[in-house]
Structures are given as structure tokens and as C-alpha cells.
C-alpha atoms as a PDB file:
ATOM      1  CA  UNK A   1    -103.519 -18.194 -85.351  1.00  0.00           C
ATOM      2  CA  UNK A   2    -100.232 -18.996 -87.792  1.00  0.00           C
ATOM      3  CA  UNK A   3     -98.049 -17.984 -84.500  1.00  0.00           C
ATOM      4  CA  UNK A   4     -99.997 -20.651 -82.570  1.00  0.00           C
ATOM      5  CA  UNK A   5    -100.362 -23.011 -84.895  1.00  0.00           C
ATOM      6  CA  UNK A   6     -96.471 -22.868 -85.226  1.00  0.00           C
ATOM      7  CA  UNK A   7     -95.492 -22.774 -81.273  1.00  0.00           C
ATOM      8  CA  UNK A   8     -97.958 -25.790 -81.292  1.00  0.00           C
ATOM      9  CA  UNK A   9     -95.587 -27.821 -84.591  1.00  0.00           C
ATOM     10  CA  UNK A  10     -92.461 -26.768 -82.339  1.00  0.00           C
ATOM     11  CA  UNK A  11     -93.318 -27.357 -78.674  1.00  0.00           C
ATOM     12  CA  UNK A  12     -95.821 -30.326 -79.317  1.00  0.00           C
ATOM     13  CA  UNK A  13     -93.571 -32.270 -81.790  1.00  0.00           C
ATOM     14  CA  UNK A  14     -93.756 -35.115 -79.156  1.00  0.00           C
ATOM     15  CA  UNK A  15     -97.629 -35.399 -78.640  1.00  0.00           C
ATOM     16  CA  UNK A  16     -98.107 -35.600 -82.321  1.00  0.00           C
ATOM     17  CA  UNK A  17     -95.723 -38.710 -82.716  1.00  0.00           C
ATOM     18  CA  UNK A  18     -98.020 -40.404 -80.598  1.00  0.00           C
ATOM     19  CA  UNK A  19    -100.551 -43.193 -82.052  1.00  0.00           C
ATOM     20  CA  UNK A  20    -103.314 -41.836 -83.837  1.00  0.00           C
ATOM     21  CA  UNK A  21    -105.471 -43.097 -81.205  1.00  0.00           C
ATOM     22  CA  UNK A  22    -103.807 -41.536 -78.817  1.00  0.00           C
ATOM     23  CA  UNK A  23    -103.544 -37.967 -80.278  1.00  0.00           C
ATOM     24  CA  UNK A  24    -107.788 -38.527 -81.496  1.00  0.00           C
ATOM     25  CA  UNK A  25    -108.880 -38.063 -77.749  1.00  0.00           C
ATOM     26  CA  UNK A  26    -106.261 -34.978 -77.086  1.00  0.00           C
ATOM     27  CA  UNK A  27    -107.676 -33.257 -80.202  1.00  0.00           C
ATOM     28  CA  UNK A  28    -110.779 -32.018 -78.145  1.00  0.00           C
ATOM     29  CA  UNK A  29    -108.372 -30.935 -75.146  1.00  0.00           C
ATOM     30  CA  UNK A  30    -106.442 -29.258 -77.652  1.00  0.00           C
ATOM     31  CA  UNK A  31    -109.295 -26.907 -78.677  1.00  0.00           C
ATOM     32  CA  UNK A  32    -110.219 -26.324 -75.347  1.00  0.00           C
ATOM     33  CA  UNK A  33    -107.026 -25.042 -74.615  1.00  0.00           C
ATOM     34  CA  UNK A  34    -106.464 -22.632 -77.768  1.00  0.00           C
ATOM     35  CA  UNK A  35    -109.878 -21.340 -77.260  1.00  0.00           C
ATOM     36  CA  UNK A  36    -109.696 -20.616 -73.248  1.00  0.00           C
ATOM     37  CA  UNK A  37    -105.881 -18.867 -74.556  1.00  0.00           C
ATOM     38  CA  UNK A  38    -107.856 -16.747 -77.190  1.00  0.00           C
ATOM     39  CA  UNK A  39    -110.616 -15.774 -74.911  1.00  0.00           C
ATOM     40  CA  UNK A  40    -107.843 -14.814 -71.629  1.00  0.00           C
ATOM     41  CA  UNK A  41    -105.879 -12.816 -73.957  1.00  0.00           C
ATOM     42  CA  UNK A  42    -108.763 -10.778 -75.063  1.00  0.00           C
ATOM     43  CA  UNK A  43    -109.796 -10.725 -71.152  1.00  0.00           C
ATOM     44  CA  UNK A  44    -105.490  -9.491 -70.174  1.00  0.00           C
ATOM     45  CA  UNK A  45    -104.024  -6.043 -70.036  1.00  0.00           C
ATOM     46  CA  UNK A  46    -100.737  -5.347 -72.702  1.00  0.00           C
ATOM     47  CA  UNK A  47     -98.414  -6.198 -69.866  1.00  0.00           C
ATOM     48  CA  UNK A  48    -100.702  -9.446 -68.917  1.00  0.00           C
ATOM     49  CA  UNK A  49    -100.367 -11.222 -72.146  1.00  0.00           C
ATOM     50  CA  UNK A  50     -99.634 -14.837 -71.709  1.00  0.00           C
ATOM     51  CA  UNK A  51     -96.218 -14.804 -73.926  1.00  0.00           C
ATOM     52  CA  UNK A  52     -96.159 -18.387 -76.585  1.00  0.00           C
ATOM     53  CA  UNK A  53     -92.577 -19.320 -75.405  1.00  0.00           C
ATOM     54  CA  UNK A  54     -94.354 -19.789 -71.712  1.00  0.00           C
ATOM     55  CA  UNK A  55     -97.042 -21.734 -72.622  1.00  0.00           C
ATOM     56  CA  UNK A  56     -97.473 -24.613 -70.764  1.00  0.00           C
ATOM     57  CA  UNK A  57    -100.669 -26.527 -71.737  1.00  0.00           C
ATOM     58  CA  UNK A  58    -101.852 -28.646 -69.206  1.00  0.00           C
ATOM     59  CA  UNK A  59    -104.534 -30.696 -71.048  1.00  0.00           C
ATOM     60  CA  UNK A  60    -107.162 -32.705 -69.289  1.00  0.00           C
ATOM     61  CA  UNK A  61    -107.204 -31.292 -66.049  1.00  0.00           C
ATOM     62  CA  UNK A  62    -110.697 -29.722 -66.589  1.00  0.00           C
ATOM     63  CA  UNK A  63    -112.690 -32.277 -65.897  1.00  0.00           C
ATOM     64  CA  UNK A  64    -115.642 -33.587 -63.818  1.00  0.00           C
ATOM     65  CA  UNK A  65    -114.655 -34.775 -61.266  1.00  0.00           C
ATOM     66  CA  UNK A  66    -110.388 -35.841 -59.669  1.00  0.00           C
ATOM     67  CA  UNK A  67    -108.735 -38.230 -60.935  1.00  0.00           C
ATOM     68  CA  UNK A  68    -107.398 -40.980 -57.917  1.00  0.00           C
ATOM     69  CA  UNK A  69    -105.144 -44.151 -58.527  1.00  0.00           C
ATOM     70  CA  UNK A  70    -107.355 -45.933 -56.226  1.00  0.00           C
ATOM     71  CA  UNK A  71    -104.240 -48.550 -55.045  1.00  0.00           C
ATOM     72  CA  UNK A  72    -102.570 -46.236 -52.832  1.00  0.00           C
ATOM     73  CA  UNK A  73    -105.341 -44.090 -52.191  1.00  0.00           C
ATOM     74  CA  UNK A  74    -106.999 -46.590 -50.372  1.00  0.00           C
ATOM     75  CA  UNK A  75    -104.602 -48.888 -48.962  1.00  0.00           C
ATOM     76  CA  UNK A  76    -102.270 -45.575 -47.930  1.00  0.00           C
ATOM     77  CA  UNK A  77    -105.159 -44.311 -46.034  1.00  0.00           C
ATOM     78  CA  UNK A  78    -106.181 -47.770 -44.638  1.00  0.00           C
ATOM     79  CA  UNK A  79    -102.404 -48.098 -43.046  1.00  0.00           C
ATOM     80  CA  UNK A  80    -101.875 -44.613 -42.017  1.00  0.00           C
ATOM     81  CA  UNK A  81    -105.299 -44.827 -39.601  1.00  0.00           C
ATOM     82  CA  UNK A  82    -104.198 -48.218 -38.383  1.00  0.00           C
ATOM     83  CA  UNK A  83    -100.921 -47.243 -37.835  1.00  0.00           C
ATOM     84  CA  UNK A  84    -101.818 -43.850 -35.452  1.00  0.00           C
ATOM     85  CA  UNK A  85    -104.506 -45.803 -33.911  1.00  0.00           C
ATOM     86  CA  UNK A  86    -102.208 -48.280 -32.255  1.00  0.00           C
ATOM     87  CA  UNK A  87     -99.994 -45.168 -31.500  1.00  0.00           C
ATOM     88  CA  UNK A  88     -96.442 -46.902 -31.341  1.00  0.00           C
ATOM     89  CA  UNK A  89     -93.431 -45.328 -29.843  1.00  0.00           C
ATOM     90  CA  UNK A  90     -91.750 -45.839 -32.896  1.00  0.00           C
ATOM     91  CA  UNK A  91     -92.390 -47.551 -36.769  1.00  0.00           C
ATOM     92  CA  UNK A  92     -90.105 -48.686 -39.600  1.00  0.00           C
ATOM     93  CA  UNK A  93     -91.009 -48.590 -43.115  1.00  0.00           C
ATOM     94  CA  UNK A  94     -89.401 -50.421 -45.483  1.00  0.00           C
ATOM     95  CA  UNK A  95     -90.256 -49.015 -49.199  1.00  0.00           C
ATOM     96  CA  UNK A  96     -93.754 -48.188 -48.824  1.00  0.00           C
ATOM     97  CA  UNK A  97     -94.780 -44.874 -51.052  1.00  0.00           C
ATOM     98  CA  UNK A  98     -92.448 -41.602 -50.254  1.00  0.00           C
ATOM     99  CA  UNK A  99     -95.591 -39.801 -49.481  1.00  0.00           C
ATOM    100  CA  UNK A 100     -97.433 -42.563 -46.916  1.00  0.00           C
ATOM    101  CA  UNK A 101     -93.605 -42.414 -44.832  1.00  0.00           C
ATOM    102  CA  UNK A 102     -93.336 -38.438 -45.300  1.00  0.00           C
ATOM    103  CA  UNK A 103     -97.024 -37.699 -43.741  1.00  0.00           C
ATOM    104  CA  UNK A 104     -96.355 -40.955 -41.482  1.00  0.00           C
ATOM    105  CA  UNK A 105     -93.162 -39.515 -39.769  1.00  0.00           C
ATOM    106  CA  UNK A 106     -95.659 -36.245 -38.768  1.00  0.00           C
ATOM    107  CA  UNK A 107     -97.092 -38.253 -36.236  1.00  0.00           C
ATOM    108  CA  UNK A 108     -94.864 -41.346 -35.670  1.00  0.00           C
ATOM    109  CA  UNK A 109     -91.282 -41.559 -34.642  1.00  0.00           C
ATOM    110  CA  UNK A 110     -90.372 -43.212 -38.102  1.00  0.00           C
ATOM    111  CA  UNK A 111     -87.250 -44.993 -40.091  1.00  0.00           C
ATOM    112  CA  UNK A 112     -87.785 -46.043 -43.544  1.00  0.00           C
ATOM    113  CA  UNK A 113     -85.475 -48.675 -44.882  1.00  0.00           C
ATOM    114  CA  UNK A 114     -85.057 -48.821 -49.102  1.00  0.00           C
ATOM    115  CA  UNK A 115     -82.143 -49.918 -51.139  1.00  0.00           C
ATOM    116  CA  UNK A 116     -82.730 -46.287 -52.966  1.00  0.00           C
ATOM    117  CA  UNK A 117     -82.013 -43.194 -50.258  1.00  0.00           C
ATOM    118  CA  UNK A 118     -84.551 -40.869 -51.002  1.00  0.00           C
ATOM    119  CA  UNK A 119     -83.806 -37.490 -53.083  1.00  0.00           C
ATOM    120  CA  UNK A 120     -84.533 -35.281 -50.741  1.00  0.00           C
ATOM    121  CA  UNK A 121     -83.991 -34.922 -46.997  1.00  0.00           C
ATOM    122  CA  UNK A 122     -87.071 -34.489 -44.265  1.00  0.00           C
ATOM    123  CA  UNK A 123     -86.472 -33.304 -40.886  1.00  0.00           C
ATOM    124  CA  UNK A 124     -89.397 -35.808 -39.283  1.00  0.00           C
ATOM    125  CA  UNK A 125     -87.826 -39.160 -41.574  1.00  0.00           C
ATOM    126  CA  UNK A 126     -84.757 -40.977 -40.453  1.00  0.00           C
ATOM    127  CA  UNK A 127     -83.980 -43.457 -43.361  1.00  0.00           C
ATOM    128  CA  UNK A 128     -81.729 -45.702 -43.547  1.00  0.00           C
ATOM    129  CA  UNK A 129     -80.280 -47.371 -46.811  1.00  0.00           C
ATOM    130  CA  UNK A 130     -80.834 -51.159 -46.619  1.00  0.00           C
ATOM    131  CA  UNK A 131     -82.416 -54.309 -48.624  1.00  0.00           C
ATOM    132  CA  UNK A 132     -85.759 -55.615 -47.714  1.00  0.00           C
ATOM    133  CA  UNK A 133     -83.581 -59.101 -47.813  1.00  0.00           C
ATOM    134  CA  UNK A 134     -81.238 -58.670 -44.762  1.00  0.00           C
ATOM    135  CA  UNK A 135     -82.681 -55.719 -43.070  1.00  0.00           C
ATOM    136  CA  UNK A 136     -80.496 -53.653 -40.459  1.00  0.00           C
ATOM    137  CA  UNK A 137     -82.711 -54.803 -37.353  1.00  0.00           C
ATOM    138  CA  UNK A 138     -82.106 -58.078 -34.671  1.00  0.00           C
ATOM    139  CA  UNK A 139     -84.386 -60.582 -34.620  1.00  0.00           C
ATOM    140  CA  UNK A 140     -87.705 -60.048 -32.677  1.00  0.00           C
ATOM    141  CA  UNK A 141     -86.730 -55.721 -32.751  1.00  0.00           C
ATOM    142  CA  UNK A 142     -89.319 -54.062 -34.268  1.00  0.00           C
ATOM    143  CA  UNK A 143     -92.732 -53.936 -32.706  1.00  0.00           C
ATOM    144  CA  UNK A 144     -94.403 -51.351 -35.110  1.00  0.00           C
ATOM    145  CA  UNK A 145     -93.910 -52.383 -39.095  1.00  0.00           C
ATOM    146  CA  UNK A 146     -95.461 -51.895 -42.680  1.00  0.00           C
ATOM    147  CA  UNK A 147     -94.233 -52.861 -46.064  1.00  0.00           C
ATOM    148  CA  UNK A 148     -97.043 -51.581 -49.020  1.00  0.00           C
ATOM    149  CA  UNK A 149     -96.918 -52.910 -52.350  1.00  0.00           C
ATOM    150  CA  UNK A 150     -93.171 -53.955 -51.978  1.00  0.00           C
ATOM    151  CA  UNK A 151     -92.654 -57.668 -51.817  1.00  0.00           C
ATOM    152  CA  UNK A 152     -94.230 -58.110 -55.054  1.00  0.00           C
ATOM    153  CA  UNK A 153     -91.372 -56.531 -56.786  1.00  0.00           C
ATOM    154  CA  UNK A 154     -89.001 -57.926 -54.880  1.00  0.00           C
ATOM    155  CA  UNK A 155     -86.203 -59.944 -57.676  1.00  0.00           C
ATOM    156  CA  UNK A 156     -87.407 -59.209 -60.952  1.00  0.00           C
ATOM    157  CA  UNK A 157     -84.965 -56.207 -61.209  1.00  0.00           C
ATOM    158  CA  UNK A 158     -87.254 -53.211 -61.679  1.00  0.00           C
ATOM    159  CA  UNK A 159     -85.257 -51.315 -59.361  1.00  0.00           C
ATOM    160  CA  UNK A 160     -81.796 -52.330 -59.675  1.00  0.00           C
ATOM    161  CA  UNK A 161     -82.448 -55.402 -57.094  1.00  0.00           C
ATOM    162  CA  UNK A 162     -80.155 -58.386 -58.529  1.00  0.00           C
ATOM    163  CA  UNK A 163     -82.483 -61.120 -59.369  1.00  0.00           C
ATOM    164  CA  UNK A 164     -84.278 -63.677 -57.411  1.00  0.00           C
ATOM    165  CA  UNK A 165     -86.776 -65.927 -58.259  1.00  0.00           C
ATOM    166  CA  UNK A 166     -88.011 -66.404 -54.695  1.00  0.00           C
ATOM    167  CA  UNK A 167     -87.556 -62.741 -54.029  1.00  0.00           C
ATOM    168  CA  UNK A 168     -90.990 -62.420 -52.409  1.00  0.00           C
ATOM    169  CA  UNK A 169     -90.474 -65.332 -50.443  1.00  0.00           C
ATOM    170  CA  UNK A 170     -87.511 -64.193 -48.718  1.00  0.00           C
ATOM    171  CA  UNK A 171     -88.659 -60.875 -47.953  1.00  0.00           C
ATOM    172  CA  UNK A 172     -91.887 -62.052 -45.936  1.00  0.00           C
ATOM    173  CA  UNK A 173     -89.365 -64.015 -44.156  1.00  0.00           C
ATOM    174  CA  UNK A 174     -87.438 -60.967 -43.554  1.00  0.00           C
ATOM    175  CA  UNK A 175     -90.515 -58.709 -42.464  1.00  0.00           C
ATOM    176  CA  UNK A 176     -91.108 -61.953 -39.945  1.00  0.00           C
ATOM    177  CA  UNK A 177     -87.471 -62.169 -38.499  1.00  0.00           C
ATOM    178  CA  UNK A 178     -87.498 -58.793 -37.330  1.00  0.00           C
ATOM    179  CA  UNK A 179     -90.650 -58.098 -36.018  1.00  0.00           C
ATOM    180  CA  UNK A 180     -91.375 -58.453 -32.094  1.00  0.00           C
ATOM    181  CA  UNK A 181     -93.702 -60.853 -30.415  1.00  0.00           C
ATOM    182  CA  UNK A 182     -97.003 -59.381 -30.226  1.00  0.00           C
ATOM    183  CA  UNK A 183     -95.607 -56.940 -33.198  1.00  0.00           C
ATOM    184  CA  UNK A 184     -98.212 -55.210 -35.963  1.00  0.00           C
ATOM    185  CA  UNK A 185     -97.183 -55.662 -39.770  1.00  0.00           C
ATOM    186  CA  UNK A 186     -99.241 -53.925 -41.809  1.00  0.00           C
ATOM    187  CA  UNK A 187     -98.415 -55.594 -45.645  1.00  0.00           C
ATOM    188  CA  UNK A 188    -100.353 -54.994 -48.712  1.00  0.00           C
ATOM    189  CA  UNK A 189     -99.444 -56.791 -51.747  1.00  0.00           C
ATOM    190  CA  UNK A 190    -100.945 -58.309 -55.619  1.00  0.00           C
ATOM    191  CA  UNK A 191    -103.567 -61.164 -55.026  1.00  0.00           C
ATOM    192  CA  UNK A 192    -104.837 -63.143 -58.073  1.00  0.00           C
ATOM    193  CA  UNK A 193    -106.878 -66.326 -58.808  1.00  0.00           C
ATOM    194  CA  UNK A 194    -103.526 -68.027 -59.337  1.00  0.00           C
ATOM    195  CA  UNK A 195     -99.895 -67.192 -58.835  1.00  0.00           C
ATOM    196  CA  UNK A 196     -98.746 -65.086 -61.592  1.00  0.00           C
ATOM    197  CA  UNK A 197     -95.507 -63.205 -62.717  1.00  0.00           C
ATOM    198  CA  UNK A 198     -95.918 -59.971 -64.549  1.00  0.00           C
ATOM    199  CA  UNK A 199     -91.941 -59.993 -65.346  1.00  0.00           C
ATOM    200  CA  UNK A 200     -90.335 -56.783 -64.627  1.00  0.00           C
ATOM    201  CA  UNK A 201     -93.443 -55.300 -62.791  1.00  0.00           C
ATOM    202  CA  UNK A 202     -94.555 -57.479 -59.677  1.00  0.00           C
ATOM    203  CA  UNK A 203     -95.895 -60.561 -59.297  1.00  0.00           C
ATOM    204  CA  UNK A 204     -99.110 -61.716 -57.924  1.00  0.00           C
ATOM    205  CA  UNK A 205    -100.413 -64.174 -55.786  1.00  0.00           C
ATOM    206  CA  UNK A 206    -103.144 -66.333 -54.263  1.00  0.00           C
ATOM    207  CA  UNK A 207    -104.418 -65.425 -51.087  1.00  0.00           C
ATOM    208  CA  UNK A 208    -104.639 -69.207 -49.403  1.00  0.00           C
ATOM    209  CA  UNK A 209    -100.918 -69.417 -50.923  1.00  0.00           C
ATOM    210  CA  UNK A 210     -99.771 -65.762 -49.316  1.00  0.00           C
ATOM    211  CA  UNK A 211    -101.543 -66.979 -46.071  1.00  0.00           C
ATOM    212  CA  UNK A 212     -99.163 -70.070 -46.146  1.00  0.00           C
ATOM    213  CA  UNK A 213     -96.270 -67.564 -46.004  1.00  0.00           C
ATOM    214  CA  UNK A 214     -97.923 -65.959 -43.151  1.00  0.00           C
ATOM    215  CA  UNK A 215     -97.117 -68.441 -40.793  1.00  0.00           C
ATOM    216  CA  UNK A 216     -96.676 -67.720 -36.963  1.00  0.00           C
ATOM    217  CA  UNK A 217     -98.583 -64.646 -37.872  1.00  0.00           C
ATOM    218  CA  UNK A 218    -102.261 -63.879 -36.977  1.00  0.00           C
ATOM    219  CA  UNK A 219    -104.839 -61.856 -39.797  1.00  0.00           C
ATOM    220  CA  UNK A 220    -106.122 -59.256 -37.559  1.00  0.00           C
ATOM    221  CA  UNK A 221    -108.067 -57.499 -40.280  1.00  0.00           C
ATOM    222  CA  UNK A 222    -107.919 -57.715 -44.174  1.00  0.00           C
ATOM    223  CA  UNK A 223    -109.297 -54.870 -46.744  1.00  0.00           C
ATOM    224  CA  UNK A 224    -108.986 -55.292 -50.259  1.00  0.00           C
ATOM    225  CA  UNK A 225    -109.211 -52.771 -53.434  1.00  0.00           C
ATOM    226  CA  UNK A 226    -110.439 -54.501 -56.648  1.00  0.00           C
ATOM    227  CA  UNK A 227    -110.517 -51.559 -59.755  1.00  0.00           C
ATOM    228  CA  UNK A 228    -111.990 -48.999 -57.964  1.00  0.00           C
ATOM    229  CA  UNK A 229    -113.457 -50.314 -54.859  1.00  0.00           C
ATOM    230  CA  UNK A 230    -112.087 -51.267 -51.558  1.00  0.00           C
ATOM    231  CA  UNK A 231    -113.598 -53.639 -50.179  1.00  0.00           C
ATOM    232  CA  UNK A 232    -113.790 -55.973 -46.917  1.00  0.00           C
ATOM    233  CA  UNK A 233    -114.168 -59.547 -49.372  1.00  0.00           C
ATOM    234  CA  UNK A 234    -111.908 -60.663 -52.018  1.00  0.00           C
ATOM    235  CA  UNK A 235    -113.546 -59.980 -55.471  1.00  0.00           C
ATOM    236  CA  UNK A 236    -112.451 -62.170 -58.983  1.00  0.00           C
ATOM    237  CA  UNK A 237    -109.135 -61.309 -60.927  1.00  0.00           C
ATOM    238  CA  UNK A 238    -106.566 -58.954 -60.176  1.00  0.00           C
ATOM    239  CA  UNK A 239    -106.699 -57.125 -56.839  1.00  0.00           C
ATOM    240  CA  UNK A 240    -104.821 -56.188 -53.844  1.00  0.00           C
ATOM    241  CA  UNK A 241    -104.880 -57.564 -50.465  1.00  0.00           C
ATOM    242  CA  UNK A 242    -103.807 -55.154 -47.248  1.00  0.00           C
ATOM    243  CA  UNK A 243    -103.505 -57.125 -44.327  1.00  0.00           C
ATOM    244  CA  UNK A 244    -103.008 -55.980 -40.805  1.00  0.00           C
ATOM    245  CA  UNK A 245    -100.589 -58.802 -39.004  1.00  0.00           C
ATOM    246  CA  UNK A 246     -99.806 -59.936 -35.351  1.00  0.00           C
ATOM    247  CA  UNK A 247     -96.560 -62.053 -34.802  1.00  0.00           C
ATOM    248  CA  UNK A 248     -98.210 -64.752 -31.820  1.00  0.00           C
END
């Protein structure tokens, strides 16, 4: 117990700076874990010991049920089936979620465009290094295109982007340029009950005031995820709004 009890003061100097509230709810986890060590050492042969220097507590993960992040669970899922239904010959991303593009290029010819290249290589991805603000396409080019949770953060720096207060305006207008007549955008973004900016995070917006940006572009189908829910009606508050577009 004195040899754990020390690996835990060394290795877990980090956790125990944390707020008392904070390190109150890992206590339990904490017990869990030396006890479940205690009983699996008694359970291991000599040459199965679990040595303290490779410890690597992973506290709680033993729980009920999985925990989801229900933003891109659901609005991931919601583009990747509309995307394979239409079945396009080819569709550009531009800086939606590394996973939604990776699984995405599996079954669709696909480029994704982000000012960041990505940090490692797939065989099924072609990217291509470019701003959501003067994208590498001609006008009317792309018939197949989704953007997820991107034009929110578009200007307030997060991620390196030089500053712009109209940020998200310009990069709808972008997304527009380039896609084809009779194009699909699929575009998921923050709606609130007014417009709001959460300064360096994302903003948020209205719906009737996002739909103004959407001109020369039919709604073919909205979904929206509110907390944990997604849902086919706008609730109150903070949510977000996925929207499957048609450039008339």
C-alpha cells in the first residue's frame, strides 16, 4: 500500500492540483481502480504482475452505459447517409471533422479543403490546403459539398485564421460561389434565440437570420440536435441546425 500510495503522489501530482471539486468525484474512481489492481494482482502469475511504473489508470471508463458528444454524433451520421444516398461522382469537404472525411472518402471520391493539412496521410483522402474564404474551385464547380460546424468559427482566431468580424458571412458566400446549379450543400452550424458571439469559440446565430444568408439556395431538409436530442423542430436556447441545401 506505501508503494502505491507513493506511485500515486508521483504520477498523479497533476490530478491532485485540480479543484477540490474536481478531485471529490475522482476519489470514488480512484478506489475502484486500487481495489480492481489489488484484486488482479492476487488473480496474476509472478511473471504477470502489473509493474507500478506501467500503470496507466484509466478512470471512469466503467460505467453504465458510453459516453457520446451528441453534436457530431448526430449531425456526422445525418450527413454521411445523405451524402451516399445522393451517390455523387465526387464531394469536397471543407473542415468538417477528420473522422466524418476519413470514413467519407471510403465510399466517395473525396477532397477536403482546410487551412491546417492534416497529420497524417490516407490513401482514399485527397486534401488540399486552402481557406474556407477563397476556396481553390471556379464558380458554379462543385456539385457535391458539406461544411459541419465550420463557419461558426470562421474569424475569431481559434485556429490561426487572421481575424474577421464577418468571417461567417463571407464563408457562406464562399460555400455559394462554388457550388453548381442544382448542387447539394450539406452545412450544419450554432443556432440561438439571438445572434451571439462566444469570442474565441464560434458564434451563433438565428435561424430566420442564417436563412437570410441562404439566399438562392433551397432548404431541402433541416435536423437539429438540442443537448442530447436530434430533432426534426428547433427547440429553445442553444442548438445546432444541419441543413441539407440546393443551389436553384
Amino acid at each position: 500500500m506505501l508503494a502505491e500510495t507513493a506511485w500515486m503522489v508521483r504520477h498523479c501530482g497533476a490530478a491532485l492540483r485540480r479543484n477540490a471539486a474536481a478531485w471529490r468525484e475522482d476519489l470514488p474512481a480512484w478506489g475502484r481502480f486500487w481495489r480492481s489492481y489489488r484484486q488482479y494482482r492476487r488473480l496474476a502469475l509472478p511473471a504477470q504482475q502489473p509493474a507500478l511504473a506501467r500503470l496507466h489508470p484509466c478512470l471512469g471508463d466503467d460505467r453504465g452505459e458510453t459516453p457520446i458528444e451528441p453534436i457530431y454524433f448526430y449531425q456526422d451520421s445525418w450527413a454521411f447517409e445523405r451524402i451516399v444516398q445522393r451517390r455523387p461522382s465526387a464531394h469536397v469537404d471543407v473542415g468538417s471533422h477528420h473522422k466524418f472525411v476519413a470514413f467519407l472518402s471510403k465510399v466517395v471520391p473525396l477532397t477536403m479543403v482546410d487551412i491546417r493539412p492534416l497529420a497524417l496521410p490516407l490513401e482514399s483522402l485527397h486534401f488540399r490546403q486552402g481557406s474556407i474564404l477563397d476556396l481553390p474551385f471556379e464558380d458554379g464547380s462543385v456539385s457535391s459539398l458539406s461544411s459541419l460546424c465550420v463557419v461558426e468559427h470562421v474569424g475569431l482566431g481559434r485556429y490561426g485564421d487572421p481575424l474577421d468580424a464577418l468571417g461567417t458571412e463571407k464563408a457562406l458566400a464562399e460555400l455559394k460561389r462554388v457550388l453548381a446549379p442544382g448542387g447539394d450543400l450539406y452545412l450544419s452550424m450554432p443556432i440561438d434565440d439571438e445572434n451571439r458571439t462566444y469570442f474565441n469559440a464560434h458564434r451563433a446565430f438565428t435561424e430566420a437570420y442564417l436563412f437570410g444568408q441562404f439566399d438562392r439556395l433551397q432548404v431541402v431538409e433541416k435536423r437539429y440536435v438540442f443537448a442530447d436530442r436530434f430533432l426534426h423542430q428547433p427547440a429553445e436556447g442553444f442548438g445546432i441546425g444541419c441543413y441539407h441545401l440546393q443551389k436553384a
